[in-house]
Protein backbone atom coordinates (compact mmCIF):
# COMPACT_ATOMS: atom_id res chain seq x y z
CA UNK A 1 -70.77 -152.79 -175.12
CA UNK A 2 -72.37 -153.38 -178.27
CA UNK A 3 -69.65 -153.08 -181.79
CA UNK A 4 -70.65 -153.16 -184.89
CA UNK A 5 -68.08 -153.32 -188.17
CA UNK A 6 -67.38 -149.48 -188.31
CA UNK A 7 -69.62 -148.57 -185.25
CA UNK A 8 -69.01 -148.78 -181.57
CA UNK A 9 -71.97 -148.21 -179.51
CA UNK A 10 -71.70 -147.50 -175.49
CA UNK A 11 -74.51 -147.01 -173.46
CA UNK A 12 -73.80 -144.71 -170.17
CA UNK A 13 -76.51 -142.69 -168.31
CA UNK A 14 -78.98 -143.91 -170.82
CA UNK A 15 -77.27 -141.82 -173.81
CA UNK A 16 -76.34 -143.99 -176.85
CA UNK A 17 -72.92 -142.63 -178.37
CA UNK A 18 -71.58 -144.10 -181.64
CA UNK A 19 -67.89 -143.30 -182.79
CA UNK A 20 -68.05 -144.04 -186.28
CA UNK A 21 -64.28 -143.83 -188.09
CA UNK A 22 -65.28 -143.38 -192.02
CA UNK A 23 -61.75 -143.01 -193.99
CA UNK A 24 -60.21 -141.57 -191.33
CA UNK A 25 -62.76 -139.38 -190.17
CA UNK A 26 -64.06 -139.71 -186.84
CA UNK A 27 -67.58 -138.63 -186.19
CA UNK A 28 -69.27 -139.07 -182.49
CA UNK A 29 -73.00 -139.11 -182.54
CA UNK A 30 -75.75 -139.15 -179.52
CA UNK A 31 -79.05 -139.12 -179.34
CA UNK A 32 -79.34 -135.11 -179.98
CA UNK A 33 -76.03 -134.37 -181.16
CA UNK A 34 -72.62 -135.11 -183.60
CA UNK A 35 -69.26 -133.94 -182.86
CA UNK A 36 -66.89 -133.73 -185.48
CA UNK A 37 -63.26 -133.02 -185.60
CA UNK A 38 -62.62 -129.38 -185.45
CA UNK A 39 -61.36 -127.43 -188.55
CA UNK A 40 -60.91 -124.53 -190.14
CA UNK A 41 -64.45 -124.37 -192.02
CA UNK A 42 -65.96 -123.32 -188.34
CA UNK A 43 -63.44 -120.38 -187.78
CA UNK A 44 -67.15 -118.22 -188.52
CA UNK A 45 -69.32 -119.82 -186.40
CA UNK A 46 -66.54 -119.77 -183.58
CA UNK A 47 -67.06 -116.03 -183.23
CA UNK A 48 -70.07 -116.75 -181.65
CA UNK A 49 -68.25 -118.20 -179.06
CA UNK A 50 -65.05 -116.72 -178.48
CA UNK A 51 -67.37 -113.24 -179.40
CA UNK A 52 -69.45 -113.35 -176.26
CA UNK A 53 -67.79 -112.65 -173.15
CA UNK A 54 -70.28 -114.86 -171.10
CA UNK A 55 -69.11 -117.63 -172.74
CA UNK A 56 -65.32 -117.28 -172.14
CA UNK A 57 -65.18 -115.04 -169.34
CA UNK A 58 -63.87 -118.30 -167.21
CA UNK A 59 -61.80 -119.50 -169.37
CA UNK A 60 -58.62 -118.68 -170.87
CA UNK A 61 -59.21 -117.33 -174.11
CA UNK A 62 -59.33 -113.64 -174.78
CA UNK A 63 -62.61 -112.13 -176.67
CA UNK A 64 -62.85 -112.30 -180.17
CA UNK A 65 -65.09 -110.32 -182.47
CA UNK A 66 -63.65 -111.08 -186.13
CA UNK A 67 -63.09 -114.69 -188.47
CA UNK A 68 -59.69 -113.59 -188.41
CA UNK A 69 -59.07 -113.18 -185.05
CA UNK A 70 -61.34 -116.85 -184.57
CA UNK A 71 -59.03 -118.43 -187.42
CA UNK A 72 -55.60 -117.48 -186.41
CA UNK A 73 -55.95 -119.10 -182.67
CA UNK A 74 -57.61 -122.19 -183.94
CA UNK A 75 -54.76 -122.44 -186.45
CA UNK A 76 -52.67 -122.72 -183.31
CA UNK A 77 -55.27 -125.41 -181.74
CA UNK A 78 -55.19 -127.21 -184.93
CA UNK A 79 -51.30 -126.83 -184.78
CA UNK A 80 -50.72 -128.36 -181.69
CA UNK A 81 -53.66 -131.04 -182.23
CA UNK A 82 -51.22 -132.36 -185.14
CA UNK A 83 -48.32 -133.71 -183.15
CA UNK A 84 -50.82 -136.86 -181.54
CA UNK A 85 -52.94 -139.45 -182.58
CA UNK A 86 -56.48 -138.22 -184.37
CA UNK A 87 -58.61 -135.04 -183.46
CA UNK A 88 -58.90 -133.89 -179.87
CA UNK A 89 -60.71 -131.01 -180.58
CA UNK A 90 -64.33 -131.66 -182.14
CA UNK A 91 -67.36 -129.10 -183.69
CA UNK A 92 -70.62 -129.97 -181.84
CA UNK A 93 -73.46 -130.16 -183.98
CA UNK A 94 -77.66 -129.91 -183.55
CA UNK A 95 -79.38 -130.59 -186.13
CA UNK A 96 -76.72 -129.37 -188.03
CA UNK A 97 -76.03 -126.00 -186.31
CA UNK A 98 -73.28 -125.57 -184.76
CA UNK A 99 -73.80 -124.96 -181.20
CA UNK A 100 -70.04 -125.50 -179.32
CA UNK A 101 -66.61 -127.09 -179.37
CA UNK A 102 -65.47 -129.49 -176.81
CA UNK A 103 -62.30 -131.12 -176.76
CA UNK A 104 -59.24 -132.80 -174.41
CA UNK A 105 -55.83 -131.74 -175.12
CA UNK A 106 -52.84 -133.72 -174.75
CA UNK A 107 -50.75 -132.90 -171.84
CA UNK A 108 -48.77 -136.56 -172.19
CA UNK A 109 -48.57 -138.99 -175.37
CA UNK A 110 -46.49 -141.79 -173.07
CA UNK A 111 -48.79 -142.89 -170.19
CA UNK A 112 -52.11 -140.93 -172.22
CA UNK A 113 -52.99 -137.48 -169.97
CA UNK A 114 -54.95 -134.97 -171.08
CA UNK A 115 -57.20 -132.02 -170.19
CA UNK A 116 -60.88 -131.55 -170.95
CA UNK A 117 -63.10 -128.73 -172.11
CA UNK A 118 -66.39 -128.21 -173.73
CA UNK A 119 -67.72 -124.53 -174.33
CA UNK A 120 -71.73 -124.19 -175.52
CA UNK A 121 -72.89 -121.47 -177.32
CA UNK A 122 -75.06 -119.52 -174.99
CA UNK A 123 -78.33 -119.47 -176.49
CA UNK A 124 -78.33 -123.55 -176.46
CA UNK A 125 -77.26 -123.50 -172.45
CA UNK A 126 -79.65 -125.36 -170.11
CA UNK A 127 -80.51 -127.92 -172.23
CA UNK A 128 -78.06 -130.47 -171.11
CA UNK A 129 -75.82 -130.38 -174.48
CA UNK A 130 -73.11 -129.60 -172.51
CA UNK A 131 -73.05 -133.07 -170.61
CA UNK A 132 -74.21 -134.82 -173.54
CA UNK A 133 -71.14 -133.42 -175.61
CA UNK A 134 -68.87 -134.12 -172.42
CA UNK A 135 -70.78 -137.61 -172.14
CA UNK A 136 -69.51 -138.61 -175.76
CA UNK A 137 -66.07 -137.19 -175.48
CA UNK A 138 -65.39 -139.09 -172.45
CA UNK A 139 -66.36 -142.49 -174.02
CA UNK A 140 -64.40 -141.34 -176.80
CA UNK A 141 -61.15 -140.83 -175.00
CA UNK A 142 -61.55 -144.04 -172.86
CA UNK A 143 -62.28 -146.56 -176.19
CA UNK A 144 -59.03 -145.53 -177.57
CA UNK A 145 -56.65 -144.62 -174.51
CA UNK A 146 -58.55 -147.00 -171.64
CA UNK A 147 -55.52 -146.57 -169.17
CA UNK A 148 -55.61 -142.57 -169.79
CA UNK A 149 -55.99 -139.73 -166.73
CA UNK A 150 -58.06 -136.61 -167.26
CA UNK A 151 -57.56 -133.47 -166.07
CA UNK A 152 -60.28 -130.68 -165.61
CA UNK A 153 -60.96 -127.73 -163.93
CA UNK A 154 -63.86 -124.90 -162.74
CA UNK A 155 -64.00 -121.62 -161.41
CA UNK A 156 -65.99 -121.67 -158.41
CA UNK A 157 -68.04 -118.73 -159.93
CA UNK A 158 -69.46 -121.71 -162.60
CA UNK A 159 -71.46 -123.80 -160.42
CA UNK A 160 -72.76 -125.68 -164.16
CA UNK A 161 -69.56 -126.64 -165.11
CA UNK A 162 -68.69 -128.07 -161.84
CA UNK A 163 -72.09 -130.17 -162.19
CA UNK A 164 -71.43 -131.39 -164.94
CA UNK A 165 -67.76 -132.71 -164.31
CA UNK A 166 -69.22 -134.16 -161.02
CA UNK A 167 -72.04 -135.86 -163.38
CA UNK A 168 -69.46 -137.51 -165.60
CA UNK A 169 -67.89 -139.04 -162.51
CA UNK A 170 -64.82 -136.53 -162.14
CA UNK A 171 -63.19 -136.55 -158.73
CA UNK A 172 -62.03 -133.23 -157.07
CA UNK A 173 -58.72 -133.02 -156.19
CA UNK A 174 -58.42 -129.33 -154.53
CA UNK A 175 -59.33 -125.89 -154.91
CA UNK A 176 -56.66 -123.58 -155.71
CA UNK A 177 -57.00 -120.35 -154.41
CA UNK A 178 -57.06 -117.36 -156.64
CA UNK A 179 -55.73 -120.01 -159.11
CA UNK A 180 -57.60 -118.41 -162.11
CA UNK A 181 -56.08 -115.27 -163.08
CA UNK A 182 -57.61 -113.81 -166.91
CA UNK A 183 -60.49 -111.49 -167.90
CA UNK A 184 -59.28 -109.17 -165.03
CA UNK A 185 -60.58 -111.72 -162.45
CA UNK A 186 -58.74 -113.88 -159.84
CA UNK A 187 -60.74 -116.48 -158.41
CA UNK A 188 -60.66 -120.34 -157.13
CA UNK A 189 -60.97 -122.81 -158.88
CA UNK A 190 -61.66 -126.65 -158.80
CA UNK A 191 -58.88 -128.80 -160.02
CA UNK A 192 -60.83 -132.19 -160.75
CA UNK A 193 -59.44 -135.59 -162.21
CA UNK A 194 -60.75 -138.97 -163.80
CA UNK A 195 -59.00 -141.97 -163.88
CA UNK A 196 -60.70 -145.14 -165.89
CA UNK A 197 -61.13 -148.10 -163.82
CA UNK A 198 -59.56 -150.61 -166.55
């Protein structure tokens, strides 16, 4: 690892990420793409997210179609984000448009547990952002919780999700059957898990 005063540099899969922490503010930056912490300034550009049913249809947010609608449930994101330590939820930029939110909730403060999620606006899909964004977020979590345990999951209906958790070096634990119930679907899904070898 490579640190700099006010930078921190890891190099995995031949992706540079930098975590810079400016006043406060963290900002995550690879090759293509910066995350920054989630606010409510994107509440717009979330619409075209939590607007397009291809986008959420395996996850379990409901559709969306207005700011206010957008605002209101990232209020309760934000919310929840407050009780722990910095942003978990982060804005993904390209060239400054916004192009998805990825993030890893906390599910335990003590002994550092979370979940993970990224979600990619669907006109930027197959271009690998969505690794690249998972990529950083990883590093991110490990550099300042190295003994933590991440949780994630997949339908089986989204083989490119599963990909890219199995890229990152998630294990699978089990498929759950029928264990996704929203969007008027039940179907399995793939309960995966990362633990950092520190």
């Amino acid at each position: 690892m490579i640190t700099n005063i006010g930078t921190m540099q890891i190099e995995t899969e031949k992706l540079i990420v930098k975590n810079f922490d400016i006043g406060g503010v963290v900002m995550l930056k690879t090759k293509r793409l910066s995350l920054v912490p989630l606010s409510k300034e994107y509440s717009e550009d979330l619409i075209k997210l939590w607007g397009d049913y291809d986008v959420i249809k395996y996850t379990y947010s409901t559709l969306m179609n207005t700011q206010e609608e957008c605002l209101g449930n990232l209020i309760m994101w934000l919310t929840l984000q407050r009780d722990n330590s910095g942003p978990n939820k982060f804005a993904i930029f390209l060239n400054n448009n916004f192009i998805g939110i990825a993030g890893f909730p906390v599910i335990h403060n003590d002994n550092f547990k979370c979940g993970f999620f990224y979600q990619i606006i669907r006109e930027y899909w197959n271009n690998g952002y969505g690794f690249e964004a998972a990529n950083a977020l990883l590093n991110y979590i490990f550099e300042k919780h190295p003994q933590a345990t991440i949780n994630a999951d997949a339908v089986v209906n989204n083989p490119a999700s599963i990909k890219i958790l199995a890229k990152l070096g998630f294990s699978q634990i089990c498929i759950e059957e029928k264990g996704f119930k929203n969007n008027g679907m039940e179907l399995d899904i793939v309960h995966f898990g990362f633990k950092s070898k520190k």
